[in-house]
C-alpha atoms as a PDB file:
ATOM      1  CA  UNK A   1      45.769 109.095  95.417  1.00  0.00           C
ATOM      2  CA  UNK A   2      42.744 111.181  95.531  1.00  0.00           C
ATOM      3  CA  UNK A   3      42.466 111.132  91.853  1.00  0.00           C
ATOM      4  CA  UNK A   4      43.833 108.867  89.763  1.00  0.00           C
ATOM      5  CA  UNK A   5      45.571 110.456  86.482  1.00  0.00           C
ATOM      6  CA  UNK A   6      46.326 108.540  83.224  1.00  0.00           C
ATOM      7  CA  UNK A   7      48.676 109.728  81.039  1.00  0.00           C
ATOM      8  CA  UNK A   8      48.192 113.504  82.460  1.00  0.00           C
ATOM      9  CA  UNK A   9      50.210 116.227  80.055  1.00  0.00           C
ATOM     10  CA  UNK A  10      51.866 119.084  82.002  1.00  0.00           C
ATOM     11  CA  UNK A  11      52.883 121.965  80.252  1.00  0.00           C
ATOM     12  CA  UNK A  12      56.416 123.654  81.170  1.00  0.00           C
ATOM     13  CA  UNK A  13      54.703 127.094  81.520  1.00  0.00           C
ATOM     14  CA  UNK A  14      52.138 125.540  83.939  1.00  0.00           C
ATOM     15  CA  UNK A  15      54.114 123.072  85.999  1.00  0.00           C
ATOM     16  CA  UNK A  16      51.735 123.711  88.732  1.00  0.00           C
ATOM     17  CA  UNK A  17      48.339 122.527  86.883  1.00  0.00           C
ATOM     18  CA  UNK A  18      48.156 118.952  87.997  1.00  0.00           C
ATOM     19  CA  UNK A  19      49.304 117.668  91.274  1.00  0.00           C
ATOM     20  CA  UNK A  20      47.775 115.129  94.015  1.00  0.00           C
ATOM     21  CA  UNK A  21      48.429 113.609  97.156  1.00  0.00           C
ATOM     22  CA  UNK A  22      49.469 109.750  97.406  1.00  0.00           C
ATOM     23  CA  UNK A  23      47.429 107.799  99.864  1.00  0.00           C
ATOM     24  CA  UNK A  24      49.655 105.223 100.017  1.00  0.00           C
ATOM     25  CA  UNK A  25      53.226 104.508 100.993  1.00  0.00           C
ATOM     26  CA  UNK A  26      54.595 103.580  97.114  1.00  0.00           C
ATOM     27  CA  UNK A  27      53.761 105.588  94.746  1.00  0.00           C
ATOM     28  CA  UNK A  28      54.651 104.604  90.364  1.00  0.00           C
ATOM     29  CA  UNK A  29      55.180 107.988  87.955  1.00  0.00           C
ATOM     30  CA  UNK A  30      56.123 107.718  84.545  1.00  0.00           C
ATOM     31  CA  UNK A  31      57.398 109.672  81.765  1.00  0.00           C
ATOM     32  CA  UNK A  32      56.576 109.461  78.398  1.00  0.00           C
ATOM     33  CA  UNK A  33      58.753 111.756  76.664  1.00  0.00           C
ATOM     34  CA  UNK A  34      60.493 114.825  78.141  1.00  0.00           C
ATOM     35  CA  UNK A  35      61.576 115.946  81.677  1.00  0.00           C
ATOM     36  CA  UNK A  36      59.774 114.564  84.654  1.00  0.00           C
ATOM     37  CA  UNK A  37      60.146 116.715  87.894  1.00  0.00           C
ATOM     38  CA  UNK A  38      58.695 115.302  91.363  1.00  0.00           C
ATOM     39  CA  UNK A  39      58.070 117.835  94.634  1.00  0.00           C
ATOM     40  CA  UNK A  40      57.653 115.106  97.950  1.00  0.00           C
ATOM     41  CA  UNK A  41      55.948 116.648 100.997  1.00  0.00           C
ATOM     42  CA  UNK A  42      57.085 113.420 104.114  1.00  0.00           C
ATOM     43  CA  UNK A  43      55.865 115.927 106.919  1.00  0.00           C
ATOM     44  CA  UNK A  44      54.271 119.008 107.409  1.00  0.00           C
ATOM     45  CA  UNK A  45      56.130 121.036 109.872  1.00  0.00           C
END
């Protein structure tokens, strides 16, 4: 990733506010408490 993020809160009205690009082919997301919504990009057109 280019930045790594530990434990990063999004807020529902801001669902924007953190995102990143994976450098790698796996990528591990976790969710604490709540909902946990994921947006993959394989190929830009």
């Amino acid at each position: 990733m280019h930045w790594p993020l530990q434990q990063a809160e999004l807020e529902l009205l801001h669902p924007y506010a953190i995102s990143n690009e994976a450098a790698a082919e796996k990528i591990v997301c976790s969710c604490l408490s709540g909902y946990l919504g994921l947006y993959c990009l394989f190929q830009e057109a």
